[in-house]
Protein backbone atom coordinates (compact mmCIF):
# COMPACT_ATOMS: atom_id res chain seq x y z
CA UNK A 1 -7.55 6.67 23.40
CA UNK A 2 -5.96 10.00 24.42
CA UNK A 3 -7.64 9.32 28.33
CA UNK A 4 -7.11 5.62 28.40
CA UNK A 5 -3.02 5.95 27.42
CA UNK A 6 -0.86 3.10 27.21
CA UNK A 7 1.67 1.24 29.55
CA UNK A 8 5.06 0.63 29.48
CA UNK A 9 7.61 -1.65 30.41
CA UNK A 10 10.22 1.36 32.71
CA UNK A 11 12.26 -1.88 33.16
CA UNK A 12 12.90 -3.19 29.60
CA UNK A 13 14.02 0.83 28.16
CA UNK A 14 16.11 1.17 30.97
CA UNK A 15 18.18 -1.75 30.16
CA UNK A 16 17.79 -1.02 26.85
CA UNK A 17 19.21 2.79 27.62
CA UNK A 18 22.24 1.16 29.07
CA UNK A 19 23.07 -0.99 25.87
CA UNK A 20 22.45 1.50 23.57
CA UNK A 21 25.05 3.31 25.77
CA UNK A 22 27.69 0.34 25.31
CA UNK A 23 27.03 0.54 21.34
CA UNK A 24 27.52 4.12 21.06
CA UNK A 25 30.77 4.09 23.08
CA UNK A 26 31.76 1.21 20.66
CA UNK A 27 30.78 3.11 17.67
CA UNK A 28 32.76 6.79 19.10
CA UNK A 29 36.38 4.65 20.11
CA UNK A 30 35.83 2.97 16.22
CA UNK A 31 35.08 6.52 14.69
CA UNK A 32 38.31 8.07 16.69
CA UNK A 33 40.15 5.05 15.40
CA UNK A 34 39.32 5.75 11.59
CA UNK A 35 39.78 9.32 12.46
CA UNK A 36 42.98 8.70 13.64
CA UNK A 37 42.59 11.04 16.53
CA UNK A 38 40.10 11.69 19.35
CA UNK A 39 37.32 14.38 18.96
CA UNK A 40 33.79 15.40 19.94
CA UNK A 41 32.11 13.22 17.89
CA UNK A 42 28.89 15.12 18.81
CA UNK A 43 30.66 18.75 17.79
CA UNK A 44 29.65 19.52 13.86
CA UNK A 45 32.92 21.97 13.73
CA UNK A 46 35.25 19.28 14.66
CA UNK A 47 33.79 16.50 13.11
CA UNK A 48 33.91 19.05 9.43
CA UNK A 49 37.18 19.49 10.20
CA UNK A 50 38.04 15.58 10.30
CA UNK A 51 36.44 14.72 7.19
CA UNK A 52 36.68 17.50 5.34
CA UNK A 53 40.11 18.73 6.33
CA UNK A 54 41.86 15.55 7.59
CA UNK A 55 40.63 12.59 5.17
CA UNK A 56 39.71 15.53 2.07
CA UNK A 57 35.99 14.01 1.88
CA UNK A 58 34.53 15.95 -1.27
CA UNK A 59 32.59 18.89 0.12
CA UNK A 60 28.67 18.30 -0.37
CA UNK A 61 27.20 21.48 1.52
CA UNK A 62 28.79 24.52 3.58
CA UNK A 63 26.87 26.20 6.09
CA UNK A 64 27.74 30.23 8.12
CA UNK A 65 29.85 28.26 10.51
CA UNK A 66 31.62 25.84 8.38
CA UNK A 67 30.84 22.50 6.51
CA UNK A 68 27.49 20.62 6.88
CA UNK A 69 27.09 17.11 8.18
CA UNK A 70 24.00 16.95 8.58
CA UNK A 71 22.32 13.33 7.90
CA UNK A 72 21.62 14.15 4.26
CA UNK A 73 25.09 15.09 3.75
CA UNK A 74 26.42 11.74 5.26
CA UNK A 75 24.44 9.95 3.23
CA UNK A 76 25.29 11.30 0.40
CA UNK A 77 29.00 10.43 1.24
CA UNK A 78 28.52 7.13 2.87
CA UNK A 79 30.76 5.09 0.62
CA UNK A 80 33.90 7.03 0.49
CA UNK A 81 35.08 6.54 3.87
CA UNK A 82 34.10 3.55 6.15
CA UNK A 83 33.99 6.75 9.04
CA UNK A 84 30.46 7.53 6.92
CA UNK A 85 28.83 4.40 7.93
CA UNK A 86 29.50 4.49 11.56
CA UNK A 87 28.64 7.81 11.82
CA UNK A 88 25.22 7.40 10.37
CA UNK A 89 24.84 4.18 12.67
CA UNK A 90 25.68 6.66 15.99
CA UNK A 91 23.72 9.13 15.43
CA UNK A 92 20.35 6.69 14.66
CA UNK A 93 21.47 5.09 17.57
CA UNK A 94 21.69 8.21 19.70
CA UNK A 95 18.24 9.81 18.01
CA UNK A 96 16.64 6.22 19.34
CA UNK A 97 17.91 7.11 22.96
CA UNK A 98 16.99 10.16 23.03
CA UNK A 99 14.24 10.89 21.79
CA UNK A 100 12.89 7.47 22.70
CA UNK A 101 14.30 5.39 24.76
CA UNK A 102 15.38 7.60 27.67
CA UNK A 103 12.10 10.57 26.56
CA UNK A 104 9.47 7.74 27.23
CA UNK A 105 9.69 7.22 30.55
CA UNK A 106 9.99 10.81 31.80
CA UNK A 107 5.99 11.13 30.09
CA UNK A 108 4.56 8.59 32.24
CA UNK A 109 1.77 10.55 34.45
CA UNK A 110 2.31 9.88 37.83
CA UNK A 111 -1.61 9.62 38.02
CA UNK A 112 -2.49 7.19 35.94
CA UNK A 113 1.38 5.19 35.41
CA UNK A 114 0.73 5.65 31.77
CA UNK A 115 1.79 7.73 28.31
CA UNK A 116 -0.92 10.27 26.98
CA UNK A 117 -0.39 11.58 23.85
CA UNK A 118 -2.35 13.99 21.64
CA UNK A 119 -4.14 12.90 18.79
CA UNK A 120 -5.16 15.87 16.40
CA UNK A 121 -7.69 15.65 13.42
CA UNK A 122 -7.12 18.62 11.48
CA UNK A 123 -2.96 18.80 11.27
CA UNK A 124 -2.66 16.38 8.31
CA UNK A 125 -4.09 17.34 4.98
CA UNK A 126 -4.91 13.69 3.78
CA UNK A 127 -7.20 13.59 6.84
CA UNK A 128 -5.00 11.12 8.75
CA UNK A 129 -4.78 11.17 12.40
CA UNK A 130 -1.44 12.84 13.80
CA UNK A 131 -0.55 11.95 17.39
CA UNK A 132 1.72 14.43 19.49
CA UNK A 133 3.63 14.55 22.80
CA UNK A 134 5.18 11.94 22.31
CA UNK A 135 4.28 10.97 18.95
CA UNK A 136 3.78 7.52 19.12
CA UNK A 137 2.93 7.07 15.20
CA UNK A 138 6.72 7.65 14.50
CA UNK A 139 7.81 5.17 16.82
CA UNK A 140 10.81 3.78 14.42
CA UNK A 141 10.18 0.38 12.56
CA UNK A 142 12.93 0.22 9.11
CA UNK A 143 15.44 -1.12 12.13
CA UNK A 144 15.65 -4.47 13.68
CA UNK A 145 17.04 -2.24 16.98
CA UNK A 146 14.44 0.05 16.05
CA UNK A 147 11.17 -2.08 16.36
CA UNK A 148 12.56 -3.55 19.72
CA UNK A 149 11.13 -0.42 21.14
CA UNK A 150 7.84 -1.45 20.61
CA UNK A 151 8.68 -4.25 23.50
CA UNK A 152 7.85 -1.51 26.00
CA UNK A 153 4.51 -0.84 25.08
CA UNK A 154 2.60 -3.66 27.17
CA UNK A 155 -1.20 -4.20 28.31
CA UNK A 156 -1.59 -2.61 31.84
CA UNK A 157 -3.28 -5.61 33.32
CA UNK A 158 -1.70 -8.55 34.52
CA UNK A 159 -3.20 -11.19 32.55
CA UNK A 160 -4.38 -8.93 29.94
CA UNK A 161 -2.56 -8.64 26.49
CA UNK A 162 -1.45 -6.21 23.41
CA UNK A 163 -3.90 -6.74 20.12
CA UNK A 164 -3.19 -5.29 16.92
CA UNK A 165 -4.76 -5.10 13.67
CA UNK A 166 -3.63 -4.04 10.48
CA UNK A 167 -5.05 -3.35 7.10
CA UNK A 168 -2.79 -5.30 4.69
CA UNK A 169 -1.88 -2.68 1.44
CA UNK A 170 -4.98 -0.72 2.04
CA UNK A 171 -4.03 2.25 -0.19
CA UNK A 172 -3.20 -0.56 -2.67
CA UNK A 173 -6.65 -1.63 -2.88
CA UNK A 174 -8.30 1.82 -2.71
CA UNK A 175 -6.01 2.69 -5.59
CA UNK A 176 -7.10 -0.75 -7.40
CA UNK A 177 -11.01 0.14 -6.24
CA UNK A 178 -10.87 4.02 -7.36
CA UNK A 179 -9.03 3.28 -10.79
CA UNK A 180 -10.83 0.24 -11.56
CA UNK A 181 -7.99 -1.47 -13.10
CA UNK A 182 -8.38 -4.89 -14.34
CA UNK A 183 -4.78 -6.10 -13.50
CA UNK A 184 -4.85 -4.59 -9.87
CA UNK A 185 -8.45 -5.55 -9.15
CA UNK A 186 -7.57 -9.49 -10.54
CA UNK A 187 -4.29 -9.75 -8.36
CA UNK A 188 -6.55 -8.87 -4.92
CA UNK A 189 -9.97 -10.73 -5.78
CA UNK A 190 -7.35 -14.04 -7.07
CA UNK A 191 -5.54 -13.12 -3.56
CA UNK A 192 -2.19 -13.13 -5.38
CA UNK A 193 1.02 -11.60 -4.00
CA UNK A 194 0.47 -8.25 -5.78
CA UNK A 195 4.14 -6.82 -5.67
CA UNK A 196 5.14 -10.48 -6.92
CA UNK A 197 2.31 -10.05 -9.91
CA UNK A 198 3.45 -6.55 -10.70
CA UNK A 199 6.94 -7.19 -11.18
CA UNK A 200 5.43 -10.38 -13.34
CA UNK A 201 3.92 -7.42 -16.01
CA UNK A 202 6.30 -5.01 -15.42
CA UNK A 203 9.55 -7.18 -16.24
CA UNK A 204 7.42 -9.47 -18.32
CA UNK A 205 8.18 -12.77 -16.91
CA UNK A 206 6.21 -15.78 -15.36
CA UNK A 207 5.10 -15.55 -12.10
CA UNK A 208 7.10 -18.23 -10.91
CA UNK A 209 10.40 -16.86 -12.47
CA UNK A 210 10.24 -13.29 -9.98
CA UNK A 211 13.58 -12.94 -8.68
CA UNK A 212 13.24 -10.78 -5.13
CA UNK A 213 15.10 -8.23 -6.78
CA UNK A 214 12.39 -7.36 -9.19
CA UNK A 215 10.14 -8.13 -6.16
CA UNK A 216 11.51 -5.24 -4.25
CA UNK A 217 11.66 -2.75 -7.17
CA UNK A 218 7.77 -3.62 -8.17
CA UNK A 219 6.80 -2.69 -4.41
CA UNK A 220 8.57 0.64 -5.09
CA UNK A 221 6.98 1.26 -8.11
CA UNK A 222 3.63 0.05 -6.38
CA UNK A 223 4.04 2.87 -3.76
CA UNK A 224 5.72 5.57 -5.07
CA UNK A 225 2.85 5.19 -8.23
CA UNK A 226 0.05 6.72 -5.44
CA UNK A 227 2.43 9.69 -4.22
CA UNK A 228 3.27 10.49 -7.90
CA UNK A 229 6.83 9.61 -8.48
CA UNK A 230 8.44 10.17 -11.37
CA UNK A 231 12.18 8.54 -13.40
CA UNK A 232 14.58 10.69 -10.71
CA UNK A 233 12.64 9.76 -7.79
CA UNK A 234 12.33 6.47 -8.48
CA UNK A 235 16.01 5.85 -9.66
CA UNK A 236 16.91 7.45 -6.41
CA UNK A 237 14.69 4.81 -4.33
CA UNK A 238 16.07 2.18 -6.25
CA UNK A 239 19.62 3.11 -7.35
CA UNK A 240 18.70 3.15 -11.01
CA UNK A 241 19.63 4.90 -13.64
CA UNK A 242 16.72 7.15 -14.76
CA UNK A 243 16.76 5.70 -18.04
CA UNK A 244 15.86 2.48 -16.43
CA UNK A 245 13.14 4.27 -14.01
CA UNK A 246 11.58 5.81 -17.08
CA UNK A 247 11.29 2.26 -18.63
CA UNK A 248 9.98 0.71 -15.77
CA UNK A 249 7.28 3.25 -15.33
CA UNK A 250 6.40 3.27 -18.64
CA UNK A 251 5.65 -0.57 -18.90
CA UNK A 252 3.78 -0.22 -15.18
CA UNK A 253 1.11 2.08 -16.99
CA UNK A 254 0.76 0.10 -20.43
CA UNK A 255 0.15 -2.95 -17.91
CA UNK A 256 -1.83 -1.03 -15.58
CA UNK A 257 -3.30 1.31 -17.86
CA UNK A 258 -6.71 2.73 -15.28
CA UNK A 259 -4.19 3.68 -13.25
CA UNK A 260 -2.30 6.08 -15.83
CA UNK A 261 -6.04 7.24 -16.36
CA UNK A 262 -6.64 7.72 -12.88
CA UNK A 263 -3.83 9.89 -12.22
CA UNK A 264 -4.46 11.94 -15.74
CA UNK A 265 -8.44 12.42 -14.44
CA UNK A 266 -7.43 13.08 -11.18
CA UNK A 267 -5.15 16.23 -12.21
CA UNK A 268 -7.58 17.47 -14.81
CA UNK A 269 -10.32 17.36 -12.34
CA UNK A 270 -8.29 19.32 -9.94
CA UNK A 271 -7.13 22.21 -12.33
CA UNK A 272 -10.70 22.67 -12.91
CA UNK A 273 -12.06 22.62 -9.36
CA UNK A 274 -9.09 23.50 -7.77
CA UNK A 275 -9.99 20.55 -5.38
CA UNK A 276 -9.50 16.61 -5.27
CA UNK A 277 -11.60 14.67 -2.63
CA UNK A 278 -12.10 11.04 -0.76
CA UNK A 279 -14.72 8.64 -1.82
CA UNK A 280 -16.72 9.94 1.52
CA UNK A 281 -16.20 13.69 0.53
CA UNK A 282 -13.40 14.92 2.44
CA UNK A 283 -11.95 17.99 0.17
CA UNK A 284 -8.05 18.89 -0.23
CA UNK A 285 -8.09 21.93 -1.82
CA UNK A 286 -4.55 22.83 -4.25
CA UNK A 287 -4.41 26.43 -4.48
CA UNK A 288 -0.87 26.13 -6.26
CA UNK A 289 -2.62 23.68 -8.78
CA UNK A 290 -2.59 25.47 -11.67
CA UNK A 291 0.86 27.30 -11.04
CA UNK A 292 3.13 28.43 -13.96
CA UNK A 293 5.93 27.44 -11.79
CA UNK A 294 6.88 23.80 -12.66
CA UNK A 295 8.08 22.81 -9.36
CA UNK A 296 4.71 24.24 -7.49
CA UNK A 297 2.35 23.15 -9.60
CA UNK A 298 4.16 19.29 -10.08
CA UNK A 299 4.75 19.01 -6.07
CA UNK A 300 0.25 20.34 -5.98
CA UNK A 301 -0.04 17.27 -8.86
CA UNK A 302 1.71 14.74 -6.75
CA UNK A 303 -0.57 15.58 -3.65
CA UNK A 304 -3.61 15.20 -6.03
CA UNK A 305 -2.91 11.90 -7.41
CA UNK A 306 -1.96 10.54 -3.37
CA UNK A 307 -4.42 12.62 -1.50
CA UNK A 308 -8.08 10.61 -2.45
CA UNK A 309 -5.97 7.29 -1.58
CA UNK A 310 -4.61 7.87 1.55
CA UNK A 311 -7.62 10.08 2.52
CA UNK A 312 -9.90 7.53 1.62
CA UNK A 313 -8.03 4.79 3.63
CA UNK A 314 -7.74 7.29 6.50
CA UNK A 315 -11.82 7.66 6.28
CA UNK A 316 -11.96 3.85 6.66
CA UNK A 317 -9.86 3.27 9.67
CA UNK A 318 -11.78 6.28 11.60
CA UNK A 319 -14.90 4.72 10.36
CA UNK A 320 -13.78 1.32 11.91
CA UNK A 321 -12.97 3.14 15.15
CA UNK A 322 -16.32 4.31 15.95
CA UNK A 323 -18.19 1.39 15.03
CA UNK A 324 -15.55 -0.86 16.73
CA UNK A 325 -15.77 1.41 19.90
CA UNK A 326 -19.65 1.19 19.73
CA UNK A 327 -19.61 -2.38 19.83
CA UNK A 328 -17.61 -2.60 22.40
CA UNK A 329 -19.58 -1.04 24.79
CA UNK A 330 -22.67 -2.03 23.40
CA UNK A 331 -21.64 -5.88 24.53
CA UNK A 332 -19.81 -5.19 27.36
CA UNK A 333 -16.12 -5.90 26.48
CA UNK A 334 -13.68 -4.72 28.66
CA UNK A 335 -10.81 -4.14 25.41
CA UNK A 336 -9.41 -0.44 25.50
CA UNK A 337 -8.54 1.01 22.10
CA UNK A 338 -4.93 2.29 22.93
CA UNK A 339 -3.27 3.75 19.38
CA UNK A 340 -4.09 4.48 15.82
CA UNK A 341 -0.85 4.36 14.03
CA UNK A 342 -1.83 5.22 10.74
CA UNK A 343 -3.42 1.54 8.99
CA UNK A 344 -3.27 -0.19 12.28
CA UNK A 345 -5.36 -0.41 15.89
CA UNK A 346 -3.49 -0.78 18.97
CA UNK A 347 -6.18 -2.69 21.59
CA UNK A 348 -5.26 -4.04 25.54
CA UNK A 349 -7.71 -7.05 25.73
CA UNK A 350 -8.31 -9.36 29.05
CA UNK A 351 -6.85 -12.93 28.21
CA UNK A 352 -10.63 -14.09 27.76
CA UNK A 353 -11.93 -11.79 25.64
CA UNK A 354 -9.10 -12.20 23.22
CA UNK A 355 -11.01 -14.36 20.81
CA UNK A 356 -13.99 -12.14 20.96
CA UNK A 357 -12.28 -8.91 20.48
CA UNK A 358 -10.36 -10.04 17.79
CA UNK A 359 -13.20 -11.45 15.63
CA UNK A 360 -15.16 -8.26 16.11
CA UNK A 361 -12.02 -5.98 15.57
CA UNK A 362 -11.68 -7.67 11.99
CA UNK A 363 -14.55 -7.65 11.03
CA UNK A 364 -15.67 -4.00 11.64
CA UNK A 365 -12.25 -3.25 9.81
CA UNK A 366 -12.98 -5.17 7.11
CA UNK A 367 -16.67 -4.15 6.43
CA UNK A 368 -16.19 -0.11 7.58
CA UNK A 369 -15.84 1.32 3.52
CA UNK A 370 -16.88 -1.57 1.06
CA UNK A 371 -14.56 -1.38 -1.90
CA UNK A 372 -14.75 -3.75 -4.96
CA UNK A 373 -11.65 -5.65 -3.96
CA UNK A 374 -11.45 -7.68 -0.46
CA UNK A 375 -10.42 -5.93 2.48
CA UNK A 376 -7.76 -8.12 4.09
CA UNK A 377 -6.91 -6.61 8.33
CA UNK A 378 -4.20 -8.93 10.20
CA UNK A 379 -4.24 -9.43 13.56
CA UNK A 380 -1.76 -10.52 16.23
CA UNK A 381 -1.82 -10.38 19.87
CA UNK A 382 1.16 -10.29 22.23
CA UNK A 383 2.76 -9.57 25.53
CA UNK A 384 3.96 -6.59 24.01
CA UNK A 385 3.27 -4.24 20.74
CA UNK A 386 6.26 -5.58 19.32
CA UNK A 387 5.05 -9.38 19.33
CA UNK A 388 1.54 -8.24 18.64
CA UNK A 389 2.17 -6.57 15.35
């Protein structure tokens, strides 16, 4: 992957570049306008001095130099002043130029007219791949604006196209495999909608009657369950109040109640052996495990309880690589294996071999780490990454 590299579309960022340039001028003559002066918008002394002098925001954090306002602090402010918002829209907009839009090009190697990056094996400690200069696993997708950079990544051949494939809730299903939960395990084999069937248990309601709202909170609870979150992160995610977080977590276990033993056997086991590990073996060892500091020792809990499921998934997909790679060869395909963004595959495939590649992509996927729960991979192929995924 790291030799092959991936192509992009020079064209399409430029002209991207040059409306993200006409947004951000927008968004700096509407910020001097609720300002009610003109400023650096880009200067962190002036721009404390305008909200925290001028308009008498509430001070959140002060720093040597002055007041903070940094991201976290303009969150944390954003609806007390409609300046917040459109501050927090320019500088997303600005980090996407910069450090993508305008960045990718200048990588290209004038050899090969493509984008190498790094991918390292030993940097994260769930034994995920990383990738590195650029880091094309971070490519931004919560934004519609966002995701339209994935428009430049295109197949290098004319005629040839972008393939991706995609576990669907992968850690989902290792979690519902390792804990053996009858709920969890049901809602995949019955190929149900499982954030719609959680929020079913969890609010107690029929399945027909889930509202999106509860929807959207059980996919929270869902996630944050594997990384080990508790009432105040949760009612942060969701805007809760931690009563309600507490109650909501609460009725997840008694519905899902392997998984509240997993996570209890999964801690004990690691302030025992001071380790947790993936169903193939790969160890994490928590040295801060058995801390008497609180925050230590529950931050060391939280990485025991997500480390075996995301570990486990990341064995899978690196599994699926090298047989998938194998094959390849072995029949004479021409498809290049381009990326590895986390639970996906990023292939360029000749317009007649798209078929082909794309049954044999799935099912290597699928069969690389049975688990007792189907294995569901999506695929979609494109001009681009961004209409292949």
């Amino acid at each position: 992957m790291e030799r092959t590299g991936v192509a992009l579309d020079v064209g399409f960022l430029a002209e991207m570049s040059k409306e993200l340039e006409a947004s951000l001028n927008t968004l700096v003559r509407d910020i001097h306008a609720l300002a009610g002066e003109q400023f650096n918008v880009n200067s962190t002394q002036q721009l404390g001095k305008i909200l925290f002098e001028k308009i008498k925001l509430r001070t959140v954090r002060k720093t040597k130099t002055g007041f903070s306002t940094d991201v976290g602090v303009l969150e944390e402010l954003q609806h007390e002043h409609p300046i917040i918002d459109k501050l927090l829209e320019y500088r997303q907009l600005q980090k996407l130029q910069s450090t993508y839009v305008d960045a990718l090009p200048t990588l290209i190697n004038p050899r090969t007219g493509r984008v190498h990056t790094s991918f390292n094996q030993t940097i994260a400690l769930t034994g995920r791949l990383s990738s590195s200069d650029p880091n094309l696993q971070n490519i931004p997708i919560r934004t519609e604006l966002g995701r339209s950079i994935r428009k430049a990544f295109v197949a290098g051949e004319r005629g040839w196209r972008i393939l991706s494939a995609d576990y669907s809730q992968i850690e989902l299903r290792v979690m519902a495999h390792v804990s053996a939960d009858e709920g969890l395990r049901d809602a995949f084999l019955n190929g149900e909608d499982i954030h719609a069937t959680t929020a079913a248990k969890v609010f107690g309601v029929k399945p027909a009657d889930v509202t999106q709202d509860m929807r959207r909170k059980a996919k929270e609870v869902n996630f944050g369950i594997m990384y080990g979150i508790g009432p105040f992160g949760l009612a942060t995610r969701l805007d809760i109040s931690q009563a309600e977080a507490k109650e909501i977590i609460s009725t997840y276990f008694a519905r899902f109640p392997k998984v509240s033993q997993y996570i209890s056997d999964t801690i004990a086991k690691a302030k025992s052996e001071g380790y947790v590990s993936t169903l193939l073996g790969r160890r994490r060892y928590l040295p801060d495990i058995n801390s008497r500091n609180r925050n230590v020792s529950g931050n060391a809990e939280r990485q025991a309880i997500n480390m075996p499921i995301q570990g486990s998934a990341a064995d899978m997909i690196k599994i699926a690589m090298v047989k998938i790679h194998g094959r390849l060869r072995d029949k004479g395909m021409g498809a290049r294996m381009l990326m590895q963004v986390h639970d996906e595959l990023v292939f360029e495939v000749a317009g007649t071999e798209e078929k082909k590649t794309r049954e044999l992509v799935a099912s290597e996927m699928k069969s690389a780490l049975p688990l007792t729960v189907p294995v569901e991979v999506e695929v979609g192929v494109g001009r681009n990454w961004f209409e292949a995924h």
